[in-house]
PDB file of N, CA and C in Angstrom:
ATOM      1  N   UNK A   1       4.168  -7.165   0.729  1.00  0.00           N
ATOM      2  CA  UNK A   1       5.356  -7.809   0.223  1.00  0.00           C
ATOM      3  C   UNK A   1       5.628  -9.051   1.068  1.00  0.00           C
ATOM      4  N   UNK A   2       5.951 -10.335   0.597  1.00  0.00           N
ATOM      5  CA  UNK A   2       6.091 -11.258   1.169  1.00  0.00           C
ATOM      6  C   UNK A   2       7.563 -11.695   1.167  1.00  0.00           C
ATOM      7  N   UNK A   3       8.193 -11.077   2.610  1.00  0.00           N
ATOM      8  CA  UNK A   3       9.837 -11.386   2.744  1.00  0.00           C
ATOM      9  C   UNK A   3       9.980 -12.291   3.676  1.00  0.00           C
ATOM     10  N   UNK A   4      10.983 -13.282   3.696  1.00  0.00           N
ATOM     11  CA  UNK A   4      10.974 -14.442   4.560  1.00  0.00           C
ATOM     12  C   UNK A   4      11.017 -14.008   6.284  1.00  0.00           C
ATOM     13  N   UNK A   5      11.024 -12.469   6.696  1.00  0.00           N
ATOM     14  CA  UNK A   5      10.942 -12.413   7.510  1.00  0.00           C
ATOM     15  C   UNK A   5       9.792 -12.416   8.127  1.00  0.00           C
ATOM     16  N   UNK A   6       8.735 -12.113   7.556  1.00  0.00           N
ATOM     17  CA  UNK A   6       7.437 -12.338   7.712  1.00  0.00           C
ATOM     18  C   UNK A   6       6.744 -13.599   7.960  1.00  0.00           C
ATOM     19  N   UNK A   7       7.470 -14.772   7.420  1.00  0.00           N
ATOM     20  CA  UNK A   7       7.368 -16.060   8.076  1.00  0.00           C
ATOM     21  C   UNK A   7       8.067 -16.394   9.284  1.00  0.00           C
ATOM     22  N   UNK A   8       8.783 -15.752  10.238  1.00  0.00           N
ATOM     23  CA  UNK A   8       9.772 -15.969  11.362  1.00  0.00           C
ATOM     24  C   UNK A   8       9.190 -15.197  12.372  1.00  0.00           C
ATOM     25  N   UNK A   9       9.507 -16.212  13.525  1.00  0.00           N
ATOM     26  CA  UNK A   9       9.136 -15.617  15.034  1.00  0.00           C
ATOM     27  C   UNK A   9       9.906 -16.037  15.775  1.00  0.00           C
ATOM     28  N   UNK A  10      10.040 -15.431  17.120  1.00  0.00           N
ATOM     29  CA  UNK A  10      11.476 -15.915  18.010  1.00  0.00           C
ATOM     30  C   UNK A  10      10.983 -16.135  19.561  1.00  0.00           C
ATOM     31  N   UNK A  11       9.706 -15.875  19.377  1.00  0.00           N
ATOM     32  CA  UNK A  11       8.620 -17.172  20.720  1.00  0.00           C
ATOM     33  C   UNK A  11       8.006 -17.942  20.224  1.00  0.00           C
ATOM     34  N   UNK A  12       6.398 -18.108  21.188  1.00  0.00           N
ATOM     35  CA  UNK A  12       5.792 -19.394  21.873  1.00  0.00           C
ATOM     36  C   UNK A  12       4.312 -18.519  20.165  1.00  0.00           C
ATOM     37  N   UNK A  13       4.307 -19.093  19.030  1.00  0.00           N
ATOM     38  CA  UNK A  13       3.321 -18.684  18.226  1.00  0.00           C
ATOM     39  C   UNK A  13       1.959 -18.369  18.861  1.00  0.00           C
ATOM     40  N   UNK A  14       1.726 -19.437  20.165  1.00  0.00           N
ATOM     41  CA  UNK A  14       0.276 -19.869  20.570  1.00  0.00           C
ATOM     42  C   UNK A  14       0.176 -18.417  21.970  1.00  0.00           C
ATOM     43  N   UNK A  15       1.151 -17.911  22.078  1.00  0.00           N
ATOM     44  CA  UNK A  15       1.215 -16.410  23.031  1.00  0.00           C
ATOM     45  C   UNK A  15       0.648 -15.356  22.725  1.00  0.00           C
ATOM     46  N   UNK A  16      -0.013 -14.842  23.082  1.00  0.00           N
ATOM     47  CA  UNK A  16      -0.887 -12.990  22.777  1.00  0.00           C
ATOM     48  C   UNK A  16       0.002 -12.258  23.580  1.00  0.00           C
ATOM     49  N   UNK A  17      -0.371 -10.506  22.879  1.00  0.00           N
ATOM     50  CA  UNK A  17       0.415  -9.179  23.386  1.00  0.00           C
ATOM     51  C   UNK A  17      -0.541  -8.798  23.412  1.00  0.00           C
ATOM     52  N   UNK A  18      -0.985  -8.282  24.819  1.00  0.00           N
ATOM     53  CA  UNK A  18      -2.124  -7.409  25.075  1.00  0.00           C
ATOM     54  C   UNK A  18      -1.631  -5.796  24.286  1.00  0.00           C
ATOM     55  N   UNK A  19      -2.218  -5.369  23.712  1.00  0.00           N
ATOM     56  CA  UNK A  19      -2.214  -4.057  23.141  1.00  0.00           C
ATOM     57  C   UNK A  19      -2.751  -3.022  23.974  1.00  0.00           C
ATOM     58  N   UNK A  20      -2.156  -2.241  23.999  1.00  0.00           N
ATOM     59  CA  UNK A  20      -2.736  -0.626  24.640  1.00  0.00           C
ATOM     60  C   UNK A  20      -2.440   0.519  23.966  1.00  0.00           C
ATOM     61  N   UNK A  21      -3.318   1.338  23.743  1.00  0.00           N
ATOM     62  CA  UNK A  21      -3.164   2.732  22.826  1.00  0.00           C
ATOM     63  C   UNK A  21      -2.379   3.996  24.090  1.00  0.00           C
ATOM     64  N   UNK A  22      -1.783   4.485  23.544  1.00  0.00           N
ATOM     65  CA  UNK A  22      -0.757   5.409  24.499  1.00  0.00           C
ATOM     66  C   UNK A  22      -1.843   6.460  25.085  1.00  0.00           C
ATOM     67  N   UNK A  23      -2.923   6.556  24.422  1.00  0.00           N
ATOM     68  CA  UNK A  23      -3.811   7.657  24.969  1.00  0.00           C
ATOM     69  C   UNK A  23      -4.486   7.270  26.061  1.00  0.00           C
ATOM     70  N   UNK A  24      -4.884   5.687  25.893  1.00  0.00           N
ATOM     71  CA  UNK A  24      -5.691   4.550  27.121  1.00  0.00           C
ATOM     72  C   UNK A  24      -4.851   5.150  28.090  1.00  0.00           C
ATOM     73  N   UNK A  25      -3.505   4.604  28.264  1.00  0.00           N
ATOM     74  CA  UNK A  25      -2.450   4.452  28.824  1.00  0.00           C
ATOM     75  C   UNK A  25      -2.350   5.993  30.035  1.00  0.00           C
ATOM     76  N   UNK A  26      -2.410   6.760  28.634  1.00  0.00           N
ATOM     77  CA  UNK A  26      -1.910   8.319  30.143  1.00  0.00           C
ATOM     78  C   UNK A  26      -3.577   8.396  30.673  1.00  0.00           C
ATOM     79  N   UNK A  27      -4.545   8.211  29.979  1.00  0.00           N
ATOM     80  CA  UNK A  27      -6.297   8.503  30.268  1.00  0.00           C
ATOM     81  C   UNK A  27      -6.003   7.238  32.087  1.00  0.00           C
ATOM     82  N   UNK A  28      -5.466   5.913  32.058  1.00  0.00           N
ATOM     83  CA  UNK A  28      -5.677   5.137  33.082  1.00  0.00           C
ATOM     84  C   UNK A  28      -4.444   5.323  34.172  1.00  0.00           C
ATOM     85  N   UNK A  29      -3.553   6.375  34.062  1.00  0.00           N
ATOM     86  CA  UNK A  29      -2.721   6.714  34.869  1.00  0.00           C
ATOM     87  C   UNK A  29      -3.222   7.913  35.604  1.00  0.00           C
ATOM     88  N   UNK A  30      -4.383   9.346  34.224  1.00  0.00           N
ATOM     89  CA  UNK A  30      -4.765  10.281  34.845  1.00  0.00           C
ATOM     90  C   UNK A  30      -5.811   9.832  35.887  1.00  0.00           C
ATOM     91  N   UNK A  31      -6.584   8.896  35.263  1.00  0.00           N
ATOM     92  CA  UNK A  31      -7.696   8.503  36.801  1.00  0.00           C
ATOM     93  C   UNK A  31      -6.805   7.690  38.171  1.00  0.00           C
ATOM     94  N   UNK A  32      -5.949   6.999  38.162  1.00  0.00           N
ATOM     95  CA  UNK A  32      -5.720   6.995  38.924  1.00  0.00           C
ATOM     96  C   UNK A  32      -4.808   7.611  39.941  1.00  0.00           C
ATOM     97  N   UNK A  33      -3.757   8.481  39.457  1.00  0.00           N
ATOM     98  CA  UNK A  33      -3.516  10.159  40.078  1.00  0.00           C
ATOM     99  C   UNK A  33      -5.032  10.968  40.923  1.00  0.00           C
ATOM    100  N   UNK A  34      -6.312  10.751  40.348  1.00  0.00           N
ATOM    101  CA  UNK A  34      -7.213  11.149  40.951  1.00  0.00           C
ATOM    102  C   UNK A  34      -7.831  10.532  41.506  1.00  0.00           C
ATOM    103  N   UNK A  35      -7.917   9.288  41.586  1.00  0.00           N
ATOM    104  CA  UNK A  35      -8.256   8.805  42.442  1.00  0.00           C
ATOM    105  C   UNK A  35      -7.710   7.689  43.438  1.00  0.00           C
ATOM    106  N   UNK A  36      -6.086   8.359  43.894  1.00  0.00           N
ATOM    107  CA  UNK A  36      -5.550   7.524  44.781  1.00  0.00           C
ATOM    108  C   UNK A  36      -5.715   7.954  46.118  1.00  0.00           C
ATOM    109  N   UNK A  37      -6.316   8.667  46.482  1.00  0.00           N
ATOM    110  CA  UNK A  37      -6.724   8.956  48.130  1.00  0.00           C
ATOM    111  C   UNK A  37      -7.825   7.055  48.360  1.00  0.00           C
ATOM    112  N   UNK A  38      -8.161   7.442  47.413  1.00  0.00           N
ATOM    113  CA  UNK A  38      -9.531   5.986  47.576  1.00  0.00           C
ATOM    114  C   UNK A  38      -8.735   4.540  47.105  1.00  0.00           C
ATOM    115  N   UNK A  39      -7.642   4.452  47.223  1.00  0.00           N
ATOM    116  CA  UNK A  39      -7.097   3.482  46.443  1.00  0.00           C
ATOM    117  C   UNK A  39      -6.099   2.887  47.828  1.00  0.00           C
ATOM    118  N   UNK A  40      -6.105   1.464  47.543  1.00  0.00           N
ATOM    119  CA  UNK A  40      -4.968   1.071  48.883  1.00  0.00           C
ATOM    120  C   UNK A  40      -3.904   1.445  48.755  1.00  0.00           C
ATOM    121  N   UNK A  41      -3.045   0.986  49.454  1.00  0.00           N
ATOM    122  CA  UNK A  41      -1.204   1.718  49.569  1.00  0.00           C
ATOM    123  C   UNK A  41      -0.929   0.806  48.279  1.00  0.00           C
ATOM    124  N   UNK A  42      -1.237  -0.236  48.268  1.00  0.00           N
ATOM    125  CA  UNK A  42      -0.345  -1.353  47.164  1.00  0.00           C
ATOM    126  C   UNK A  42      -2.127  -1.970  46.407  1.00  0.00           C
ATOM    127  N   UNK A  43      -1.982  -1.635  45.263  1.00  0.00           N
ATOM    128  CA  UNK A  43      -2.638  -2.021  44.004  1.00  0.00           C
ATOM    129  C   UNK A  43      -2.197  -2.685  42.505  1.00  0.00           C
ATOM    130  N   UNK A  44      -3.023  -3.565  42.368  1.00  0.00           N
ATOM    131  CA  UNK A  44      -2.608  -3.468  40.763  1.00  0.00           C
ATOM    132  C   UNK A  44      -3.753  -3.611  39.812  1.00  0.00           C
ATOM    133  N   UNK A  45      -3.630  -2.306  38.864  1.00  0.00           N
ATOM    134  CA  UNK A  45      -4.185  -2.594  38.267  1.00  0.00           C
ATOM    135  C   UNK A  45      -3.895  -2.652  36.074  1.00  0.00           C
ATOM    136  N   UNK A  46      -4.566  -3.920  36.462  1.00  0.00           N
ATOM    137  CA  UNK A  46      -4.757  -4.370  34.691  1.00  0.00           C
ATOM    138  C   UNK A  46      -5.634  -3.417  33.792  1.00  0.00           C
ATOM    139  N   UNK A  47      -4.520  -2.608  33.153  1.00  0.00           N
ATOM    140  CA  UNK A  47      -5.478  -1.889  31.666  1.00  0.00           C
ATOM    141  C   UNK A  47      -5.592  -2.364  30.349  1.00  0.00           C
ATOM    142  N   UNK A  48      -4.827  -3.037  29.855  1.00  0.00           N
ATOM    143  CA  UNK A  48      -4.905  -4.000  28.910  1.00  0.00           C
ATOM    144  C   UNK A  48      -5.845  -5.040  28.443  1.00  0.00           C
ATOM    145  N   UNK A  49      -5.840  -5.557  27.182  1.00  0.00           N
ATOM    146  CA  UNK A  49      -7.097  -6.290  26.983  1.00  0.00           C
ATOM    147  C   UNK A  49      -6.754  -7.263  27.834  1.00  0.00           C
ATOM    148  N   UNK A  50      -8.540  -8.086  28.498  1.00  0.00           N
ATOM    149  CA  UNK A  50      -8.142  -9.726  28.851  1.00  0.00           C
ATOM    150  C   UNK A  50      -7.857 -10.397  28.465  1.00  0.00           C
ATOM    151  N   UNK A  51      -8.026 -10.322  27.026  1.00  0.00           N
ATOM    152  CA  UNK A  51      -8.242 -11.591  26.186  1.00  0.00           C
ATOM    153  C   UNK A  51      -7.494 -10.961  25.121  1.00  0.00           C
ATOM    154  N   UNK A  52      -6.167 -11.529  24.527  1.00  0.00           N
ATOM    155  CA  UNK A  52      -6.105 -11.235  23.218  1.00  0.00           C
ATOM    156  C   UNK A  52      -5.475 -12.347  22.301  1.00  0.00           C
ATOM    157  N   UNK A  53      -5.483 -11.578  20.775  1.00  0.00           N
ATOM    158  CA  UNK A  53      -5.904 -12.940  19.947  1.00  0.00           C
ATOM    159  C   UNK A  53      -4.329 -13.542  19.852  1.00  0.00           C
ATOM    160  N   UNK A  54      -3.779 -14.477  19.734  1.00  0.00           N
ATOM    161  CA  UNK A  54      -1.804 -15.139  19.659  1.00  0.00           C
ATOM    162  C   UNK A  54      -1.375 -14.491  18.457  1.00  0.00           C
ATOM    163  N   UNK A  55      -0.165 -14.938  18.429  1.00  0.00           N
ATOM    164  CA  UNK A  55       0.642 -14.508  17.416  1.00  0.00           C
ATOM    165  C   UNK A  55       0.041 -15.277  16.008  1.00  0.00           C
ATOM    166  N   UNK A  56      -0.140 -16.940  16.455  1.00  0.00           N
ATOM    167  CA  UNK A  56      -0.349 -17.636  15.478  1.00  0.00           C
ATOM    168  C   UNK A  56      -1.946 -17.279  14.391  1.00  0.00           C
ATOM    169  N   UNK A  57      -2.908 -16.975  15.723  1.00  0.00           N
ATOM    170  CA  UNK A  57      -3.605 -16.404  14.636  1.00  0.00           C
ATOM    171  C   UNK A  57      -3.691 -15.087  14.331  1.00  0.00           C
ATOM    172  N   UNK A  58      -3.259 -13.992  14.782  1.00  0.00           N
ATOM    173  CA  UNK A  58      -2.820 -13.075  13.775  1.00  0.00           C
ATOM    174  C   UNK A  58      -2.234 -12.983  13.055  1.00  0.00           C
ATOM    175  N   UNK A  59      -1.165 -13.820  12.596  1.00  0.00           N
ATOM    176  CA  UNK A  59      -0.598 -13.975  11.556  1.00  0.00           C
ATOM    177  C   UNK A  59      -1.241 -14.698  10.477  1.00  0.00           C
ATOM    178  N   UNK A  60      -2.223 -15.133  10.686  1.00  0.00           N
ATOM    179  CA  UNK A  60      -3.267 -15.660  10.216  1.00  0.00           C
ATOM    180  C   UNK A  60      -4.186 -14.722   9.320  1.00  0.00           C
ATOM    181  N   UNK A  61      -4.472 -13.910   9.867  1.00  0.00           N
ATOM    182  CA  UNK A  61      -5.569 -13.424   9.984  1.00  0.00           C
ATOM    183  C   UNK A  61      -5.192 -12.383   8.505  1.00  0.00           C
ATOM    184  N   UNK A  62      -3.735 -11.850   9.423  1.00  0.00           N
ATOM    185  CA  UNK A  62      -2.915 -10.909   8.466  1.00  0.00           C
ATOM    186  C   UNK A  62      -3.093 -11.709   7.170  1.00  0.00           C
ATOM    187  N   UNK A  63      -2.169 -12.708   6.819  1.00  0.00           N
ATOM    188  CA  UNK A  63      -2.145 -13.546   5.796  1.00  0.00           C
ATOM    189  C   UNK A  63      -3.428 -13.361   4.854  1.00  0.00           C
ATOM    190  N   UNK A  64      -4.743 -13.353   5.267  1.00  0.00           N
ATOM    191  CA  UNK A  64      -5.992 -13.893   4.844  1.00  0.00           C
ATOM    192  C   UNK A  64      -6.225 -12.043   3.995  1.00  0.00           C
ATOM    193  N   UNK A  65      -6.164 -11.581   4.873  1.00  0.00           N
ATOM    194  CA  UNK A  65      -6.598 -10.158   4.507  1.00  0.00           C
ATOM    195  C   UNK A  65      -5.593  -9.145   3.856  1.00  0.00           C
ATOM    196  N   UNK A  66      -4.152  -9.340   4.136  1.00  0.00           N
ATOM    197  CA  UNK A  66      -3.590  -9.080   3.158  1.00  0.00           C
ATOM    198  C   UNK A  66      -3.101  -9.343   1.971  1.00  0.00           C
ATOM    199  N   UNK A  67      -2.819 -11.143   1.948  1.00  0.00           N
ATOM    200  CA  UNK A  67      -2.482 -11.912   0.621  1.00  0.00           C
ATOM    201  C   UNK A  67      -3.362 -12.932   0.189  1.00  0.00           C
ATOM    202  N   UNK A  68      -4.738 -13.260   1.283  1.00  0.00           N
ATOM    203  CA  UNK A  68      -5.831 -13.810   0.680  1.00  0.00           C
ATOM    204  C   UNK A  68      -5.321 -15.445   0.926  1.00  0.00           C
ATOM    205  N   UNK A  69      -4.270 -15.308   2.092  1.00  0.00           N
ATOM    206  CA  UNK A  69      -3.953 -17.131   2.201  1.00  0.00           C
ATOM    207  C   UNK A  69      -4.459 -17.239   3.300  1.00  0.00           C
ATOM    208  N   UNK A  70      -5.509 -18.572   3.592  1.00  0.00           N
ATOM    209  CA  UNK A  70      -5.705 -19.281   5.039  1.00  0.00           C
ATOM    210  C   UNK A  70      -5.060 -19.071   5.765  1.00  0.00           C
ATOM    211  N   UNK A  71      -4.254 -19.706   5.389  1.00  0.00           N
ATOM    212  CA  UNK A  71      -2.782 -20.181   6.990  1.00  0.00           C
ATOM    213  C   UNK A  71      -1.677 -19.393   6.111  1.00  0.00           C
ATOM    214  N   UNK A  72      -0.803 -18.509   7.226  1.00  0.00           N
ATOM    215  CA  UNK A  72       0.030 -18.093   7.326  1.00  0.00           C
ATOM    216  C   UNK A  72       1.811 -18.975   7.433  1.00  0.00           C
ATOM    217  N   UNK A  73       2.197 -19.093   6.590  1.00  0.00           N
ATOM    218  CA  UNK A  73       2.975 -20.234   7.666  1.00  0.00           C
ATOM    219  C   UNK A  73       4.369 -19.336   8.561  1.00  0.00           C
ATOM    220  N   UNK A  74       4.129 -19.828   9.626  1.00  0.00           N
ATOM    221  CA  UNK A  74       4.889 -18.615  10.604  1.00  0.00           C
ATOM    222  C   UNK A  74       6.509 -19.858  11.478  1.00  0.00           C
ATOM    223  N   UNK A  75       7.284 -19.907  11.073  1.00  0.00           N
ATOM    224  CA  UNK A  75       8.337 -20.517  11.519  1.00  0.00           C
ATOM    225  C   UNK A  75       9.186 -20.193  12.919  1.00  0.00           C
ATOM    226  N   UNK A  76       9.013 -20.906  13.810  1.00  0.00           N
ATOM    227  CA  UNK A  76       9.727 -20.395  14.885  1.00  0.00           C
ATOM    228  C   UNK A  76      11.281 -20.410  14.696  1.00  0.00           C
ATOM    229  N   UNK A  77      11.462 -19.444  15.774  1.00  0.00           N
ATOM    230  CA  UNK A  77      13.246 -19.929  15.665  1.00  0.00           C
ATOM    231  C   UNK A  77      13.865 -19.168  16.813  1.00  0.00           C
ATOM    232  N   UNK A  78      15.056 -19.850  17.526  1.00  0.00           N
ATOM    233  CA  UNK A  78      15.587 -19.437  18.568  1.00  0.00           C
ATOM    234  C   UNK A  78      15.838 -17.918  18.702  1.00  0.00           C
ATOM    235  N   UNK A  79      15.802 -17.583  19.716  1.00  0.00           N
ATOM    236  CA  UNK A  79      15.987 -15.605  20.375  1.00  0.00           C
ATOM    237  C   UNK A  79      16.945 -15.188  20.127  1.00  0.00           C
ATOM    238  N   UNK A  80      18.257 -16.400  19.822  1.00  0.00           N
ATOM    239  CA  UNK A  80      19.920 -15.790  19.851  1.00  0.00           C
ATOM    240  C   UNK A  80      19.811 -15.934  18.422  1.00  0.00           C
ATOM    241  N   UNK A  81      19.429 -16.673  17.068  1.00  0.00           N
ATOM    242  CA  UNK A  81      19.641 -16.504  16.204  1.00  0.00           C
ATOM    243  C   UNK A  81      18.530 -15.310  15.280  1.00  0.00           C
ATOM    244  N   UNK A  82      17.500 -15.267  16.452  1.00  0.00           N
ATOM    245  CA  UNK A  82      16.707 -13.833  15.497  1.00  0.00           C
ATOM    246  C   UNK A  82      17.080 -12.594  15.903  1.00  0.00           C
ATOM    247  N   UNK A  83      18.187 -12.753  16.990  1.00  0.00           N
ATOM    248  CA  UNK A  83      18.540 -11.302  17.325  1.00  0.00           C
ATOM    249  C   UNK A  83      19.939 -11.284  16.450  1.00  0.00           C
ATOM    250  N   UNK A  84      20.689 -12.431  16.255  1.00  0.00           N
ATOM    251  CA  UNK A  84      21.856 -12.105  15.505  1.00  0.00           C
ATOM    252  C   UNK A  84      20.976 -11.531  13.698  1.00  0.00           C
ATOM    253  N   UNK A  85      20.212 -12.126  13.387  1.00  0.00           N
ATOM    254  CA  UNK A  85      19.839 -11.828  12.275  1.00  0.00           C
ATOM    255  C   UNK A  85      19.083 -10.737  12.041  1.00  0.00           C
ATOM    256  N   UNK A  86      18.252 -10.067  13.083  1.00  0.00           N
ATOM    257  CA  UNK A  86      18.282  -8.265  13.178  1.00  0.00           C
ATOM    258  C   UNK A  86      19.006  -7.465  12.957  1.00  0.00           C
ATOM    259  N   UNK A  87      20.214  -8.225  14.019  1.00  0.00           N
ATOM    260  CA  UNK A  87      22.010  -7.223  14.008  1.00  0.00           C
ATOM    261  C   UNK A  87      22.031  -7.097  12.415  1.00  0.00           C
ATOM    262  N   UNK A  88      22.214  -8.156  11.877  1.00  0.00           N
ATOM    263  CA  UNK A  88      22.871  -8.511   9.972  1.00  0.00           C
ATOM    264  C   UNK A  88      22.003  -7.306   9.970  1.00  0.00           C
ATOM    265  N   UNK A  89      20.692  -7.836   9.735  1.00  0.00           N
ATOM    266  CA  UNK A  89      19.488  -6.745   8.593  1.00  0.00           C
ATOM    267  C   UNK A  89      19.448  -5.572   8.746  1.00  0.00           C
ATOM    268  N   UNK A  90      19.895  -4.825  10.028  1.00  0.00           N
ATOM    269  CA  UNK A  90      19.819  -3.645  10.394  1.00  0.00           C
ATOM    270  C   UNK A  90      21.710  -2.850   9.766  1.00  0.00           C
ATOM    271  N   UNK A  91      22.701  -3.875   9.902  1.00  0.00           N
ATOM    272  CA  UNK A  91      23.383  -3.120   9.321  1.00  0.00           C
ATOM    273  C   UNK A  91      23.728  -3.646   8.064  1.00  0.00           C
ATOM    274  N   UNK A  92      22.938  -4.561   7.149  1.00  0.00           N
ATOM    275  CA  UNK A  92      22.930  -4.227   5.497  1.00  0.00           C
ATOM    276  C   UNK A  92      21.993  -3.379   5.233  1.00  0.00           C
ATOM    277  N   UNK A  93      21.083  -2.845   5.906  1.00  0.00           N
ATOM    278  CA  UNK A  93      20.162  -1.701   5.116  1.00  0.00           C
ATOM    279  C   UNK A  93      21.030  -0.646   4.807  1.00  0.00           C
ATOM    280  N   UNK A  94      22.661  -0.222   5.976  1.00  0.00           N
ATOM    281  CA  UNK A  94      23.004   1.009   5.121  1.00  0.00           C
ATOM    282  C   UNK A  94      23.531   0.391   3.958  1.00  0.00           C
ATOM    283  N   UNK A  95      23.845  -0.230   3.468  1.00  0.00           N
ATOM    284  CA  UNK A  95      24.298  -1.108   2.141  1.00  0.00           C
ATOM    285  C   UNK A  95      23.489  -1.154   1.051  1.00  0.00           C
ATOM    286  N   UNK A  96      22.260  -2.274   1.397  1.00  0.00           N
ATOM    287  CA  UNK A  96      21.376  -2.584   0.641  1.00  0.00           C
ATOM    288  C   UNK A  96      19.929  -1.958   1.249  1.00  0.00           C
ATOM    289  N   UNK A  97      19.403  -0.887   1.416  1.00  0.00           N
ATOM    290  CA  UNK A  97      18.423  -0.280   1.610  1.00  0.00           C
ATOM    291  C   UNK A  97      17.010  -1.308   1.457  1.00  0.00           C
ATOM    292  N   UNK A  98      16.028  -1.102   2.184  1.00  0.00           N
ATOM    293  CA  UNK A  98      14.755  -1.595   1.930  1.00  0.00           C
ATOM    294  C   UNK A  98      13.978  -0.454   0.997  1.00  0.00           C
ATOM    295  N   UNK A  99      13.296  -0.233   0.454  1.00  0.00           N
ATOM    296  CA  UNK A  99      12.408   0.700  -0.527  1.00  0.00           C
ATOM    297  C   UNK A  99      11.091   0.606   0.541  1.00  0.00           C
ATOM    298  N   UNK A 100      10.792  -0.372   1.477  1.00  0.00           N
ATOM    299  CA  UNK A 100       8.864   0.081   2.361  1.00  0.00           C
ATOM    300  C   UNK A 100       9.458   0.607   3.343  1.00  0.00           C
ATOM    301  N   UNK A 101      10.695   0.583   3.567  1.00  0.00           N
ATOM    302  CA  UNK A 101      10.933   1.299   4.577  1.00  0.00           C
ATOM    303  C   UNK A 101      11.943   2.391   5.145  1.00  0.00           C
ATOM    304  N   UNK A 102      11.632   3.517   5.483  1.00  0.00           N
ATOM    305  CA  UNK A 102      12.826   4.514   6.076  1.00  0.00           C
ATOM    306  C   UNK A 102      13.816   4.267   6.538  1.00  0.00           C
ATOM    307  N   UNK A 103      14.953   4.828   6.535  1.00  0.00           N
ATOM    308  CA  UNK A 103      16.079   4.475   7.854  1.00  0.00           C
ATOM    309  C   UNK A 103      15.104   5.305   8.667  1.00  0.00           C
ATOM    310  N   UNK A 104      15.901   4.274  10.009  1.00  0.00           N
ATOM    311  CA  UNK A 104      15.750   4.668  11.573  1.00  0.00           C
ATOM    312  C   UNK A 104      14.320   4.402  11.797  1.00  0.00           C
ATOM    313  N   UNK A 105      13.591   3.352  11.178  1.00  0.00           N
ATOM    314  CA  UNK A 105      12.399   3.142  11.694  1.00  0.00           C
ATOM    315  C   UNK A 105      12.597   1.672  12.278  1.00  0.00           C
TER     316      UNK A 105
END
């Protein structure tokens, strides 16, 4: 479904979110519980991808493979006006309901 929120973002388009699966996540906490005798007092370590792909081209990408368009067109817009416009959308759904989606998701 193509809703104008799907064209809106409230950062930097050209920014990546390293992704991590919750299972990675407790699997790279259980090794290192076992193996902190061998580990210095102060560490850090990176589990996350190195490299991941921006917002701009995943939205891209999405676009291509779900609606079969090149370019996505993805509109930025300030943090205070996409959080006021969450507030709205979240309380007209008890009003005007979405149909793809549940309450409380």
């Amino acid at each position: 479904m193509r809703q104008l929120t799907s064209h809106l973002y409230s950062g930097n388009t050209d920014t990546g979110q390293s992704v991590l699966h919750r299972d990675d996540m407790i699997d790279a906490f259980r090794r290192a519980i076992e193996h902190r005798s061998r580990l210095p007092d102060e560490v850090t370590i990176l589990i996350g991808e190195a490299d991941s792909m921006s917002y701009r081209d995943l939205q891209n990408r999405l676009g291509r493979l779900i609606h079969g368009e090149q370019t996505w067109r993805t509109l930025t817009m300030p943090k205070l006006l996409a959080a006021a416009g969450a507030w709205l959308e979240d309380r007209l759904e008890a009003v005007i309901p979405r149909p793809h989606r549940r309450r409380g998701q």
